[in-house]
C-alpha atoms as a PDB file:
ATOM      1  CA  UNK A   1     -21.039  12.008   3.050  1.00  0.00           C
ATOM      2  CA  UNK A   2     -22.524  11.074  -0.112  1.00  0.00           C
ATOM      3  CA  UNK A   3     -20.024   8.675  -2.291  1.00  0.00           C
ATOM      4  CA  UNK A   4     -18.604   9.925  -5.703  1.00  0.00           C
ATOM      5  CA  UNK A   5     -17.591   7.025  -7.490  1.00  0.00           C
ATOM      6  CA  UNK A   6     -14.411   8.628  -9.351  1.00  0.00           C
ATOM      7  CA  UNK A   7     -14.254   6.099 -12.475  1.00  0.00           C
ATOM      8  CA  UNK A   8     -17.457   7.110 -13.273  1.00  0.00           C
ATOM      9  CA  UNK A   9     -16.836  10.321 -13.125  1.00  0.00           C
ATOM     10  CA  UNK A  10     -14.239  10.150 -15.406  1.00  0.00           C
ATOM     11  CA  UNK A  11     -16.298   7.713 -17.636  1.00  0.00           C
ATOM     12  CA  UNK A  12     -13.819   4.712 -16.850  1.00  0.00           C
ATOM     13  CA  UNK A  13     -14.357   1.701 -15.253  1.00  0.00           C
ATOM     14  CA  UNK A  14     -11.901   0.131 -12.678  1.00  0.00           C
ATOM     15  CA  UNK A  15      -9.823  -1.826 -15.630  1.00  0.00           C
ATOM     16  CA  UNK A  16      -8.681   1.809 -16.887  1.00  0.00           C
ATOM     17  CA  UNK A  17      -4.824   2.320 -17.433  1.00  0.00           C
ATOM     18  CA  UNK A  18      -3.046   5.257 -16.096  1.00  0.00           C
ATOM     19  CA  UNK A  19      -2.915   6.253 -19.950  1.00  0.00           C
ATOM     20  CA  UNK A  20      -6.812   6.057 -19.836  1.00  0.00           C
ATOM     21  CA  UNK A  21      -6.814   8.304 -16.814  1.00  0.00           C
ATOM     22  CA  UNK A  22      -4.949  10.945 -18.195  1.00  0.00           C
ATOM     23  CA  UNK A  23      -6.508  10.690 -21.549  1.00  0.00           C
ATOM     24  CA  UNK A  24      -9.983  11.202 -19.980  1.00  0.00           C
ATOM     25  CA  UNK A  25      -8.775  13.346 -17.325  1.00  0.00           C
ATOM     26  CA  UNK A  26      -7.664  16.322 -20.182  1.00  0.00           C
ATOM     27  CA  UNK A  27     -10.443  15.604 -22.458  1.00  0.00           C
ATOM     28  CA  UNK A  28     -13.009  16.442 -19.894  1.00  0.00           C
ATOM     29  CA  UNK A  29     -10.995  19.108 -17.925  1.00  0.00           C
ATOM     30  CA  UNK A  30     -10.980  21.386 -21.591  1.00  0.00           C
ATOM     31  CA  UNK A  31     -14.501  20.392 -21.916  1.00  0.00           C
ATOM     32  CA  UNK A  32     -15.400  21.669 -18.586  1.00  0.00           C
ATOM     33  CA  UNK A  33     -13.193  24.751 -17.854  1.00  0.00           C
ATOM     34  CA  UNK A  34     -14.627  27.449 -16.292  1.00  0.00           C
ATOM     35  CA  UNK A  35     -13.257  29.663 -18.779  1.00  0.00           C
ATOM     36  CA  UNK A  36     -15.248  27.577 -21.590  1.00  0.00           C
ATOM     37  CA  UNK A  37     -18.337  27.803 -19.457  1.00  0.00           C
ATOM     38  CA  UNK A  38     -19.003  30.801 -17.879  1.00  0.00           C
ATOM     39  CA  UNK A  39     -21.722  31.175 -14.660  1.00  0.00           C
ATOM     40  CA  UNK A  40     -22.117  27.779 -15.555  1.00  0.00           C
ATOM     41  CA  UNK A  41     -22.711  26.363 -11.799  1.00  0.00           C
ATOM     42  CA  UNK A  42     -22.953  22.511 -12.858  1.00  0.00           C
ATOM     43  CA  UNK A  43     -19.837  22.389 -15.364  1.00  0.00           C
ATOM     44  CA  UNK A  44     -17.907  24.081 -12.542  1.00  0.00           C
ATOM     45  CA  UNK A  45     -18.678  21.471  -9.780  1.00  0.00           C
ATOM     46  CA  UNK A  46     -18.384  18.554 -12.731  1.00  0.00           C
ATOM     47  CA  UNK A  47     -14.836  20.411 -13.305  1.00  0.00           C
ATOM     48  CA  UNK A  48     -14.065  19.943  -9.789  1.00  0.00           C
ATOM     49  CA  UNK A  49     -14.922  16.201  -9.998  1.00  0.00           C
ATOM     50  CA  UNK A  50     -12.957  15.793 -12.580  1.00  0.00           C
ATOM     51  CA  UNK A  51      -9.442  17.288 -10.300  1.00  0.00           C
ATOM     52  CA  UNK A  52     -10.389  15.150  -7.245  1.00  0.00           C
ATOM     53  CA  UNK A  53     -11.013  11.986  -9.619  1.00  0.00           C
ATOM     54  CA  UNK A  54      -7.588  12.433 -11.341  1.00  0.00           C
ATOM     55  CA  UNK A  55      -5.741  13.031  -8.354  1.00  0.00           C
ATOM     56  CA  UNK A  56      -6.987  10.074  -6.413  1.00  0.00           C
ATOM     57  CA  UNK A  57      -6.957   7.683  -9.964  1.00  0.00           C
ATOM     58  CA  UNK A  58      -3.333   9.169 -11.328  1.00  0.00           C
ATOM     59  CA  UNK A  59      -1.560   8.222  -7.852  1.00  0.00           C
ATOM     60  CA  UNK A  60      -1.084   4.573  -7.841  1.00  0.00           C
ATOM     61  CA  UNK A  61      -1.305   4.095  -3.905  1.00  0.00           C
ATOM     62  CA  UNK A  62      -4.546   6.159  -3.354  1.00  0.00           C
ATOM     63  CA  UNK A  63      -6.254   4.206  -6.458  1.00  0.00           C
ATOM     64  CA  UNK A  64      -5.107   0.967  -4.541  1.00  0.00           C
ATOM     65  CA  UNK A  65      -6.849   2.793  -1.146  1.00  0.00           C
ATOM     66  CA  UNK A  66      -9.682   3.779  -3.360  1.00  0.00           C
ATOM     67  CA  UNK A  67     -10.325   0.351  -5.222  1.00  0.00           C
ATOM     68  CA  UNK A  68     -10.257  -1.624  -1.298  1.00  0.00           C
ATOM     69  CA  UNK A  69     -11.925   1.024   0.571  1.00  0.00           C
ATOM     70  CA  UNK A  70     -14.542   3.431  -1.299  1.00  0.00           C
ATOM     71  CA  UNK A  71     -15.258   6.717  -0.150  1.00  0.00           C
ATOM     72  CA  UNK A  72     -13.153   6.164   3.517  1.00  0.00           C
ATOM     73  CA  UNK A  73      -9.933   5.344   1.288  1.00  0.00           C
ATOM     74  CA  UNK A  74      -8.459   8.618   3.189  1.00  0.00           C
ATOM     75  CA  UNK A  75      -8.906   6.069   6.477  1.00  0.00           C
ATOM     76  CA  UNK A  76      -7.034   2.928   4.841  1.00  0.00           C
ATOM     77  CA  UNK A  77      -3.822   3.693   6.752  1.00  0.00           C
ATOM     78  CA  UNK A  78      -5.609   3.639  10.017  1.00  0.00           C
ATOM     79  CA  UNK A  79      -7.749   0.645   9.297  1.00  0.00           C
ATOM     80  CA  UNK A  80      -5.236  -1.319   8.727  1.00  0.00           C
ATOM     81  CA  UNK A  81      -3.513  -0.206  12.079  1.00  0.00           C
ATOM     82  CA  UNK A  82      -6.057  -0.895  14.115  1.00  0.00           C
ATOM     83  CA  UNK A  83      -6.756  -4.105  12.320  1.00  0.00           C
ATOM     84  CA  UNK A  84      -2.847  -4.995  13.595  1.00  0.00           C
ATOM     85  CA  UNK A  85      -3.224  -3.460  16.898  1.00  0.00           C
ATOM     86  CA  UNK A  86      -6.900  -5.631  17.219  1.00  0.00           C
ATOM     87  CA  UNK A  87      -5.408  -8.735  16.308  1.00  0.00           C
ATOM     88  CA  UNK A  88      -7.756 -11.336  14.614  1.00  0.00           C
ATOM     89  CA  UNK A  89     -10.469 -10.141  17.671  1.00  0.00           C
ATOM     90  CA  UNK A  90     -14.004  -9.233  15.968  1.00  0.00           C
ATOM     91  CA  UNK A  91     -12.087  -9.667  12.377  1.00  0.00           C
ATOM     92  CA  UNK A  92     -13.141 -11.590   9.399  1.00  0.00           C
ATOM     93  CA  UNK A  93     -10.861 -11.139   6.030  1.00  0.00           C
ATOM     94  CA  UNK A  94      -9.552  -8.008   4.538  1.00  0.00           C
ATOM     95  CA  UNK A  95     -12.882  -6.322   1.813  1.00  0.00           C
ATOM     96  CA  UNK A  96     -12.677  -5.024  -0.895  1.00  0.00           C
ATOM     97  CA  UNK A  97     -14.933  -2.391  -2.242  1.00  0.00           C
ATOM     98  CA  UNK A  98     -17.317  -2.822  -5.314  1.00  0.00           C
ATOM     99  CA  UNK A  99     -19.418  -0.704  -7.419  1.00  0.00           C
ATOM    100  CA  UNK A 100     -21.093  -3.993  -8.526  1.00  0.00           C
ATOM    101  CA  UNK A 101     -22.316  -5.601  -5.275  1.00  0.00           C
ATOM    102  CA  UNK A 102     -19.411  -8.202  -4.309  1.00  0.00           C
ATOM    103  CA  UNK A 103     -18.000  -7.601  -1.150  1.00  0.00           C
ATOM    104  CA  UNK A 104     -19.367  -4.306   0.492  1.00  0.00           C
ATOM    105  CA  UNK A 105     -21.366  -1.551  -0.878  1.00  0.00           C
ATOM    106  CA  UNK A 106     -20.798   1.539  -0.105  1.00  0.00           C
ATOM    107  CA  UNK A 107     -23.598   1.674   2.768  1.00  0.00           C
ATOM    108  CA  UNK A 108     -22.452  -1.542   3.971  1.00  0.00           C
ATOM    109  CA  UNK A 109     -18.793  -0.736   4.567  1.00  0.00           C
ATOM    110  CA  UNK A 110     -19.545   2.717   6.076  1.00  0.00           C
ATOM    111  CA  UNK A 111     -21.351   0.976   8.870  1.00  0.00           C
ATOM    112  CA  UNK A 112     -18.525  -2.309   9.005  1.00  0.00           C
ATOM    113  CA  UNK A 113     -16.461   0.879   9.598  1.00  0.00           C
ATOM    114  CA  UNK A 114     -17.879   2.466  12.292  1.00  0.00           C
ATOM    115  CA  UNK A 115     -18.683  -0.472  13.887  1.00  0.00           C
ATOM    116  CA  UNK A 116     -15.447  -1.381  14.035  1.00  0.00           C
ATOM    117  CA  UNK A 117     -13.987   2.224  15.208  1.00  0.00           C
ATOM    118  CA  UNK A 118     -16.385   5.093  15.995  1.00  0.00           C
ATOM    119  CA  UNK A 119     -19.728   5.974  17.368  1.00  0.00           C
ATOM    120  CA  UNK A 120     -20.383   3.330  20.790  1.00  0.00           C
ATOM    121  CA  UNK A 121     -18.954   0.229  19.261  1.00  0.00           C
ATOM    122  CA  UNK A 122     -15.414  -0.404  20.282  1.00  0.00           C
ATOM    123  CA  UNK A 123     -13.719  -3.799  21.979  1.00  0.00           C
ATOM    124  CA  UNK A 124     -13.963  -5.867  25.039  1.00  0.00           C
ATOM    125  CA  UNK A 125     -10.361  -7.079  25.570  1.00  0.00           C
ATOM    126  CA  UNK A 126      -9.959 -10.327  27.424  1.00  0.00           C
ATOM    127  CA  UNK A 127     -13.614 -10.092  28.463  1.00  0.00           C
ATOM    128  CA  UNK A 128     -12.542  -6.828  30.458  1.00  0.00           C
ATOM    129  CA  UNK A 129     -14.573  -3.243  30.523  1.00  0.00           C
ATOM    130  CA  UNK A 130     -12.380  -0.868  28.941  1.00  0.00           C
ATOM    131  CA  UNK A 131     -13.187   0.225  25.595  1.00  0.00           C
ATOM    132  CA  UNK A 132     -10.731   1.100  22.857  1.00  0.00           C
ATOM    133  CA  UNK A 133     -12.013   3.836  20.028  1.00  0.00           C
ATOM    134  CA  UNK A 134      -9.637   4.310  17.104  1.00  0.00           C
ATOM    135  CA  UNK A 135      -9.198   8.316  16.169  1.00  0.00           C
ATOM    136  CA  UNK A 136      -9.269   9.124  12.397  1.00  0.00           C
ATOM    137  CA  UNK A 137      -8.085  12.074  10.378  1.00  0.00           C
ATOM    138  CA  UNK A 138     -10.824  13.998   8.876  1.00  0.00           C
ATOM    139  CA  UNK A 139     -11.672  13.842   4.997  1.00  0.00           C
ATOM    140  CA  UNK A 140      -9.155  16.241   2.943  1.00  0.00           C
ATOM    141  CA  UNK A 141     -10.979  18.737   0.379  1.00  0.00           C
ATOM    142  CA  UNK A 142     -10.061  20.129  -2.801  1.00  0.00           C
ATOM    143  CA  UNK A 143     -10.026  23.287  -4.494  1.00  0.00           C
ATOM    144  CA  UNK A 144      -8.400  24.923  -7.350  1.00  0.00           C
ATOM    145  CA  UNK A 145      -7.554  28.080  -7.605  1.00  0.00           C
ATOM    146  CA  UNK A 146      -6.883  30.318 -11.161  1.00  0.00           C
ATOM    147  CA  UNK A 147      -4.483  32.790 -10.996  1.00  0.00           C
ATOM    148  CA  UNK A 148      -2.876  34.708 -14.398  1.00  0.00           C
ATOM    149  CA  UNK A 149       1.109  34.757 -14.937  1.00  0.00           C
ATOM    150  CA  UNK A 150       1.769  38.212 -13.995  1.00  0.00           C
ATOM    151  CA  UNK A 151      -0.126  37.190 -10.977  1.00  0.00           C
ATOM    152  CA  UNK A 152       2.895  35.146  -9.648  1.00  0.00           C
ATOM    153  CA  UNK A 153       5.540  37.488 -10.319  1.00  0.00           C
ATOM    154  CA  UNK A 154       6.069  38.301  -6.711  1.00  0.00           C
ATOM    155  CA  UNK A 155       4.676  36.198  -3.473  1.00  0.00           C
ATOM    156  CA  UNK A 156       0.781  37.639  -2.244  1.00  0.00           C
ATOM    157  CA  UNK A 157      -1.801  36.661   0.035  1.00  0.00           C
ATOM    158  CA  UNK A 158      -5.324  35.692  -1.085  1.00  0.00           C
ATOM    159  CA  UNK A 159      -8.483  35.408   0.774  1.00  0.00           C
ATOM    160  CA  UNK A 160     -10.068  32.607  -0.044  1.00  0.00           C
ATOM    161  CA  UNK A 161     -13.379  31.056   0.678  1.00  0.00           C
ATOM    162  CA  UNK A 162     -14.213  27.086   1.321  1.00  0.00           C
ATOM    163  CA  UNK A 163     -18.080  26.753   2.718  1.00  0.00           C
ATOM    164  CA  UNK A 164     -18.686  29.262   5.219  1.00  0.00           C
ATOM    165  CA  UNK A 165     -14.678  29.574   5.981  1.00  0.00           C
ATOM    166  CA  UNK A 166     -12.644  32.718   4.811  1.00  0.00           C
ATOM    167  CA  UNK A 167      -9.157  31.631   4.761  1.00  0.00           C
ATOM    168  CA  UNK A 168      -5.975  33.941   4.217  1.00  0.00           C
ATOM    169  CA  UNK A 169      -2.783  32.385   2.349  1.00  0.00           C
ATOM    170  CA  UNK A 170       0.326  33.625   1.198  1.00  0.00           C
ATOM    171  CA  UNK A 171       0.860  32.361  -2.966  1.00  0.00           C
ATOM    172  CA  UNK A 172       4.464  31.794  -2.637  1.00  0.00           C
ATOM    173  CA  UNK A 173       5.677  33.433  -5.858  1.00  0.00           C
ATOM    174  CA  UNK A 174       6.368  31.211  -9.169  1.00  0.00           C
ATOM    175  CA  UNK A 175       4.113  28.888  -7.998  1.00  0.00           C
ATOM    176  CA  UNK A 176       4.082  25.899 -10.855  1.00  0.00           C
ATOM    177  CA  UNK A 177       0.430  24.908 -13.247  1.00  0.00           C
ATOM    178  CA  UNK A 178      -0.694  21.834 -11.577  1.00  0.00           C
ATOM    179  CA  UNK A 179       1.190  22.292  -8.326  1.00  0.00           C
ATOM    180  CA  UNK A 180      -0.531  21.441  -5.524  1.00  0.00           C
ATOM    181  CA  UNK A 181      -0.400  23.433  -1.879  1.00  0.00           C
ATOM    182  CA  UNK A 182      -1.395  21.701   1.335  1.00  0.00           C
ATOM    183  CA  UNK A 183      -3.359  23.845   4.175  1.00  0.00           C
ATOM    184  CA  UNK A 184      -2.917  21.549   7.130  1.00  0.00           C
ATOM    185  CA  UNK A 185      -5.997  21.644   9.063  1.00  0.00           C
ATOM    186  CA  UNK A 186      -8.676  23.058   6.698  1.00  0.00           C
ATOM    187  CA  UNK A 187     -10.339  19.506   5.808  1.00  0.00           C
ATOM    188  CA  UNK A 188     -13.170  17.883   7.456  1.00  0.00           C
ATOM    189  CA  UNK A 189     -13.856  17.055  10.719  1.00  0.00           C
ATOM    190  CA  UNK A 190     -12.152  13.968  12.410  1.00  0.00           C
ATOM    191  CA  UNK A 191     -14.049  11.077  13.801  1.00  0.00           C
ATOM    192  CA  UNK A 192     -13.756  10.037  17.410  1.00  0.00           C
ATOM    193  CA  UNK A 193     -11.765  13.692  18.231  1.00  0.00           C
ATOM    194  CA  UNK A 194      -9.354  12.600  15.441  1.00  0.00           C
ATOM    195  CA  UNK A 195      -7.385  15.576  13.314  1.00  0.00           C
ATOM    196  CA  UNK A 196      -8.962  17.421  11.025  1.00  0.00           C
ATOM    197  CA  UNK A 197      -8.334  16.630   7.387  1.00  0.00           C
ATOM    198  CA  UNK A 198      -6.257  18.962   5.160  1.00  0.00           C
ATOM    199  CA  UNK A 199      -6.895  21.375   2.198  1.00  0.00           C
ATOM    200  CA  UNK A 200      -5.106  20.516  -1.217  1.00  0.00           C
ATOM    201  CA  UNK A 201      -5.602  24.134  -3.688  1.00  0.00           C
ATOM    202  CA  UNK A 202      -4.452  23.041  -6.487  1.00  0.00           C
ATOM    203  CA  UNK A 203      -3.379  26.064  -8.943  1.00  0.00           C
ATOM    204  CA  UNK A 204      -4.476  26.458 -12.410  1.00  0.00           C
ATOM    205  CA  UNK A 205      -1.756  29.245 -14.210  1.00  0.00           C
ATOM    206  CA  UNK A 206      -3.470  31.375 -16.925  1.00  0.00           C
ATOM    207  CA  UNK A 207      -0.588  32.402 -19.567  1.00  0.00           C
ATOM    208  CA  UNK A 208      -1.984  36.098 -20.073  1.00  0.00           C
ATOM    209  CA  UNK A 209       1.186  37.432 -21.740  1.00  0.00           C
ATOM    210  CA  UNK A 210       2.895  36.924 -25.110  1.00  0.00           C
ATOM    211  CA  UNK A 211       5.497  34.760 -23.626  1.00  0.00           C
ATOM    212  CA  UNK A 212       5.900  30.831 -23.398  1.00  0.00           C
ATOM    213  CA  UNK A 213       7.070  29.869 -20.458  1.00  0.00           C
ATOM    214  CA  UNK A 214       8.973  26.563 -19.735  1.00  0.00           C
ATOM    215  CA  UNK A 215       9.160  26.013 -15.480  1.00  0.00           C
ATOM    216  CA  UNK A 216      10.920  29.672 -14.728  1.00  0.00           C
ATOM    217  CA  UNK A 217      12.541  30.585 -18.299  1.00  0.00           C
ATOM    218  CA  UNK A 218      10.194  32.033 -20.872  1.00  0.00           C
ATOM    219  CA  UNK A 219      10.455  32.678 -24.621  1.00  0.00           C
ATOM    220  CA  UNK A 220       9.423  35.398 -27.265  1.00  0.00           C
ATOM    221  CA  UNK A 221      10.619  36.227 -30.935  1.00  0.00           C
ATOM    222  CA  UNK A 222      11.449  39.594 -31.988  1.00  0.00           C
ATOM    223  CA  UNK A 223      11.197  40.861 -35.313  1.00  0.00           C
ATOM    224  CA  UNK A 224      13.637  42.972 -36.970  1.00  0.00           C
ATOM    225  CA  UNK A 225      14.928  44.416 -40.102  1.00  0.00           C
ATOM    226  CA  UNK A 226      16.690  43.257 -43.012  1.00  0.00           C
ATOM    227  CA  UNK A 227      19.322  46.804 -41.958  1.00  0.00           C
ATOM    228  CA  UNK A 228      19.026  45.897 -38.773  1.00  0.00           C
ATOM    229  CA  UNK A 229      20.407  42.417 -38.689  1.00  0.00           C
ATOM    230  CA  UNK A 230      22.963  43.278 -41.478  1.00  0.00           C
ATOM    231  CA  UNK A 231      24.708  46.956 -39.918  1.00  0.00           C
ATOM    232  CA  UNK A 232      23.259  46.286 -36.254  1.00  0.00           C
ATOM    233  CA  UNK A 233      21.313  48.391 -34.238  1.00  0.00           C
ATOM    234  CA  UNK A 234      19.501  49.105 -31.466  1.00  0.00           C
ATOM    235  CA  UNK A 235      15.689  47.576 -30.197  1.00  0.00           C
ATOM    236  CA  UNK A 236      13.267  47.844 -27.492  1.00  0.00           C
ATOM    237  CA  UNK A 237      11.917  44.881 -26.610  1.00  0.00           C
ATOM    238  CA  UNK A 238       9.146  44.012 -23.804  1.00  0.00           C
ATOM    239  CA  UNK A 239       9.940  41.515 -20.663  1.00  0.00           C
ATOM    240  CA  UNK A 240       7.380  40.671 -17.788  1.00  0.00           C
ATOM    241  CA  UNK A 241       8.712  43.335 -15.706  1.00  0.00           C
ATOM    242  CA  UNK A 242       8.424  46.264 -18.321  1.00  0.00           C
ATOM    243  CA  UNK A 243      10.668  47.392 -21.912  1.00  0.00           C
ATOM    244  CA  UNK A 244      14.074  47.499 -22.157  1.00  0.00           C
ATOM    245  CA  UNK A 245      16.519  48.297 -24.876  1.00  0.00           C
ATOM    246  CA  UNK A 246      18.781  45.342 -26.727  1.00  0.00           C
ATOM    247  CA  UNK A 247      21.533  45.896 -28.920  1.00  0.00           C
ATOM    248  CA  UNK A 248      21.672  43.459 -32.242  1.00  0.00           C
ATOM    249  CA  UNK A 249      24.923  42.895 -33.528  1.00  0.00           C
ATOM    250  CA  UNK A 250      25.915  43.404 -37.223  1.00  0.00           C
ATOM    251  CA  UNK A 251      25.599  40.258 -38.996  1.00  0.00           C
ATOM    252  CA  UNK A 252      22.727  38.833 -37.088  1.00  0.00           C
ATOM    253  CA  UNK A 253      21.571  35.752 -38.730  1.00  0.00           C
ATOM    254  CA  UNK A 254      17.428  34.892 -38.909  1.00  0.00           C
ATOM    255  CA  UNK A 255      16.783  32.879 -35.770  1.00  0.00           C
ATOM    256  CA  UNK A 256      19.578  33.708 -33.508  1.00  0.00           C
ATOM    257  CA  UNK A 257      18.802  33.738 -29.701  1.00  0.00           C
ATOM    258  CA  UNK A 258      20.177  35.743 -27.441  1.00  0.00           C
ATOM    259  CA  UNK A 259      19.320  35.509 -23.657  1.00  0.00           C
ATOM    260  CA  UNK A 260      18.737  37.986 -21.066  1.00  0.00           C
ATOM    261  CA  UNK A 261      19.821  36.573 -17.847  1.00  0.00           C
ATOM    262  CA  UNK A 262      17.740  37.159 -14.733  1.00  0.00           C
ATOM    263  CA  UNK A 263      14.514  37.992 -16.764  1.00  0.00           C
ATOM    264  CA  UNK A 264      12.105  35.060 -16.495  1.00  0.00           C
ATOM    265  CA  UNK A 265       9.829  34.020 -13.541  1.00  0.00           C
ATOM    266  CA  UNK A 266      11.131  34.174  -9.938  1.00  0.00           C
ATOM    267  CA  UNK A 267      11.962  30.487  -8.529  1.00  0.00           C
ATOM    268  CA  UNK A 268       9.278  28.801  -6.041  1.00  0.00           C
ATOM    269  CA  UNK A 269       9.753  29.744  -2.787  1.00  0.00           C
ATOM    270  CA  UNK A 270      13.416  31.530  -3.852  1.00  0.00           C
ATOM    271  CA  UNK A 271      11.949  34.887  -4.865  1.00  0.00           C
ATOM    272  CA  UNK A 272      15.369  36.403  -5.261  1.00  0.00           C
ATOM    273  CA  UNK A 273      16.257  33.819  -8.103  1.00  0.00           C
ATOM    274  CA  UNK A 274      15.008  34.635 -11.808  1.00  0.00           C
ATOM    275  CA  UNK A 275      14.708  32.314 -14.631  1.00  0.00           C
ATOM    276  CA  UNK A 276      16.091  33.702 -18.011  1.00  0.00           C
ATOM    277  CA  UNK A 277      14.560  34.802 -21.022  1.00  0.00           C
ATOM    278  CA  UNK A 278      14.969  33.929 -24.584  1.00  0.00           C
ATOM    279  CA  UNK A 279      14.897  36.068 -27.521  1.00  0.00           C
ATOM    280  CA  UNK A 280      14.777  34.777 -31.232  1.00  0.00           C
ATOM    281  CA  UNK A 281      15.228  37.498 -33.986  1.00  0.00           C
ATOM    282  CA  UNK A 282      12.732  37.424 -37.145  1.00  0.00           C
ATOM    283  CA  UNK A 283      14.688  38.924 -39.576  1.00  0.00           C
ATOM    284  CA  UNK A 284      11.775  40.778 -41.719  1.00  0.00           C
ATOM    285  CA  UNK A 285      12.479  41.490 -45.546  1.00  0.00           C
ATOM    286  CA  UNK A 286      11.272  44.451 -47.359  1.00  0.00           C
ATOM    287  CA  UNK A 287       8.210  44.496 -49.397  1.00  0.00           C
ATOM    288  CA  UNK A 288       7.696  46.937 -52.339  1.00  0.00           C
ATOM    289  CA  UNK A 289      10.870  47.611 -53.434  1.00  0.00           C
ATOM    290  CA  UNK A 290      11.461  51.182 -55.308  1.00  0.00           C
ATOM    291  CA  UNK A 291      13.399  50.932 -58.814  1.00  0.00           C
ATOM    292  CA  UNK A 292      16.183  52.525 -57.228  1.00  0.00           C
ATOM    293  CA  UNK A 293      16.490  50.112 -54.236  1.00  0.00           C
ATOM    294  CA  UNK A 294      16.610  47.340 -57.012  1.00  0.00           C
ATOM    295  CA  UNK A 295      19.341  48.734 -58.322  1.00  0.00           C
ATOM    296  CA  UNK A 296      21.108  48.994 -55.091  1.00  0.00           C
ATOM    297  CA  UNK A 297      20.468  45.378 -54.341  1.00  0.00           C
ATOM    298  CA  UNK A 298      21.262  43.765 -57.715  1.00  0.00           C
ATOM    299  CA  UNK A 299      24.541  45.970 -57.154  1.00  0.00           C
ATOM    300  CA  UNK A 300      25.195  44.611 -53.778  1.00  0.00           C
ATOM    301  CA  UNK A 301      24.592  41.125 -54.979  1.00  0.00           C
ATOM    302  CA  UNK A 302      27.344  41.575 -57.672  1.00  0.00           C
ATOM    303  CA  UNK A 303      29.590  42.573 -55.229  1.00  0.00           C
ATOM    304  CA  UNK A 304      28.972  39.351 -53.528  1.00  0.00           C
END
């Protein structure tokens, strides 16, 4: 498997802060969306990079896996239990990995490593036959997938294709921007008839409404008139699951928020529950004033 050196990626080098990392991580990620770069093959598989390099580089224990091991980092965990299980047999010191030719390079540790644990290598314990391979998980992959707001109203299933595999999945509904779903299974291959790795989608939310949204609540302004907000009234105003009418109190003052219960995104995983959304009234003055509605107002402000 051909390395991807993630710093690079990124245009870091391994000195980078986790501020760094997220700094880069947004600046190229807007730069690179597919919705910036349409049909654009290369900017789409940079873009995809870019996700795998900030979620190895933003999670303090995989960078530590990543710095010491290179591109088997996802075998770290098992390394190291062999390397317990082995004793000090066949074992020099723990390596690190470099970019700059101390220690391993890439090439180098690839074959240390399966020396050590795959292919015909293996240990002679006590000067005995038997032969000890060490299993590893398979390499997990990464995908994202872009889905619109009104696409997560209500739980669906998605085909979805990875390589040559068509695989079905059911979007549990208010799924989160940024949240991550595990496919156990899905990943690569496993070495020495170890598991197969998983796959992380990782879901990108397109906001194609008028609302904001804030984790399940979301947020609009309504405007309404000067009458309106002074004698009260009735309005129709919209909400992600169609229009419905709103009665405004006499007296309303310009920014008041009102909330209608039940009428934001459905909770992840807890369909049945509904965030809330939240109304703030415009109050709109009138332009163009006839003579005669002058003369109404300058006699309403006397009264005042």
């Amino acid at each position: 498997m051909e390395f991807i050196d993630y710093y690079k990626v990124l245009g870091l080098d391994k000195s980078a802060t986790a501020a760094d990392i997220k700094k880069a991580y947004r600046k190229l990620a807007r730069k690179l969306h597919p919705d910036l770069n349409p049909n654009d093959k290369t900017a789409q598989q940079k873009f995809q990079q870019v996700n795998e390099a900030n979620e190895v580089l933003s999670d303090v224990e995989k960078r530590k896996k990543y710095d010491q091991y290179g591109k088997d980092w996802q075998h770290a965990d098992a390394f190291e239990e062999a390397k317990r299980n082995q004793g000090s047999q066949g074992f020099g010191g723990q390596r690190t990995y470099s970019g700059g030719g101390q220690g391993f390079d890439d090439s180098q540790f690839s074959d240390f490593f399966e020396s050590m644990f795959g292919g015909g290598g293996g240990f002679n314990r006590g000067g005995g036959n038997r032969r000890q391979t060490s299993q590893f998980k398979g390499q997990d992959l990464s995908a994202t997938l872009r889905l619109n707001l009104t696409d997560i109203l209500e739980s669906q299933k998605q085909t979805i294709s990875i390589g040559n595999k068509k695989i079905r999945l059911t979007i549990p509904a208010g799924v989160e921007d940024g949240q991550t779903l595990k496919i156990k299974g899905y990943g690569g291959e496993g070495m020495n008839g170890g598991p197969k790795g998983d796959l992380l989608i990782t879901f990108e939310i397109l906001n194609n409404t008028r609302f904001k949204r804030l984790e399940n609540d979301i947020y609009s302004t309504e405007e309404i008139s000067l009458y309106t907000a002074l004698l009260g009234g009735e309005i129709t105003v919209e909400t992600l699951t169609g229009k419905v009418k709103l009665n405004v109190k006499p007296e309303t003052q310009n920014d008041t928020k009102v909330k209608l219960k039940g009428k934001g995104l459905p909770k992840y995983k807890k369909e049945e529950q509904h965030g809330d959304l939240y109304i703030t009234y415009k109050i709109v003055l009138p332009k163009n004033l006839s003579e005669k509605e002058k003369e109404l107002f300058t006699e309403l402000s006397k009264l005042r």
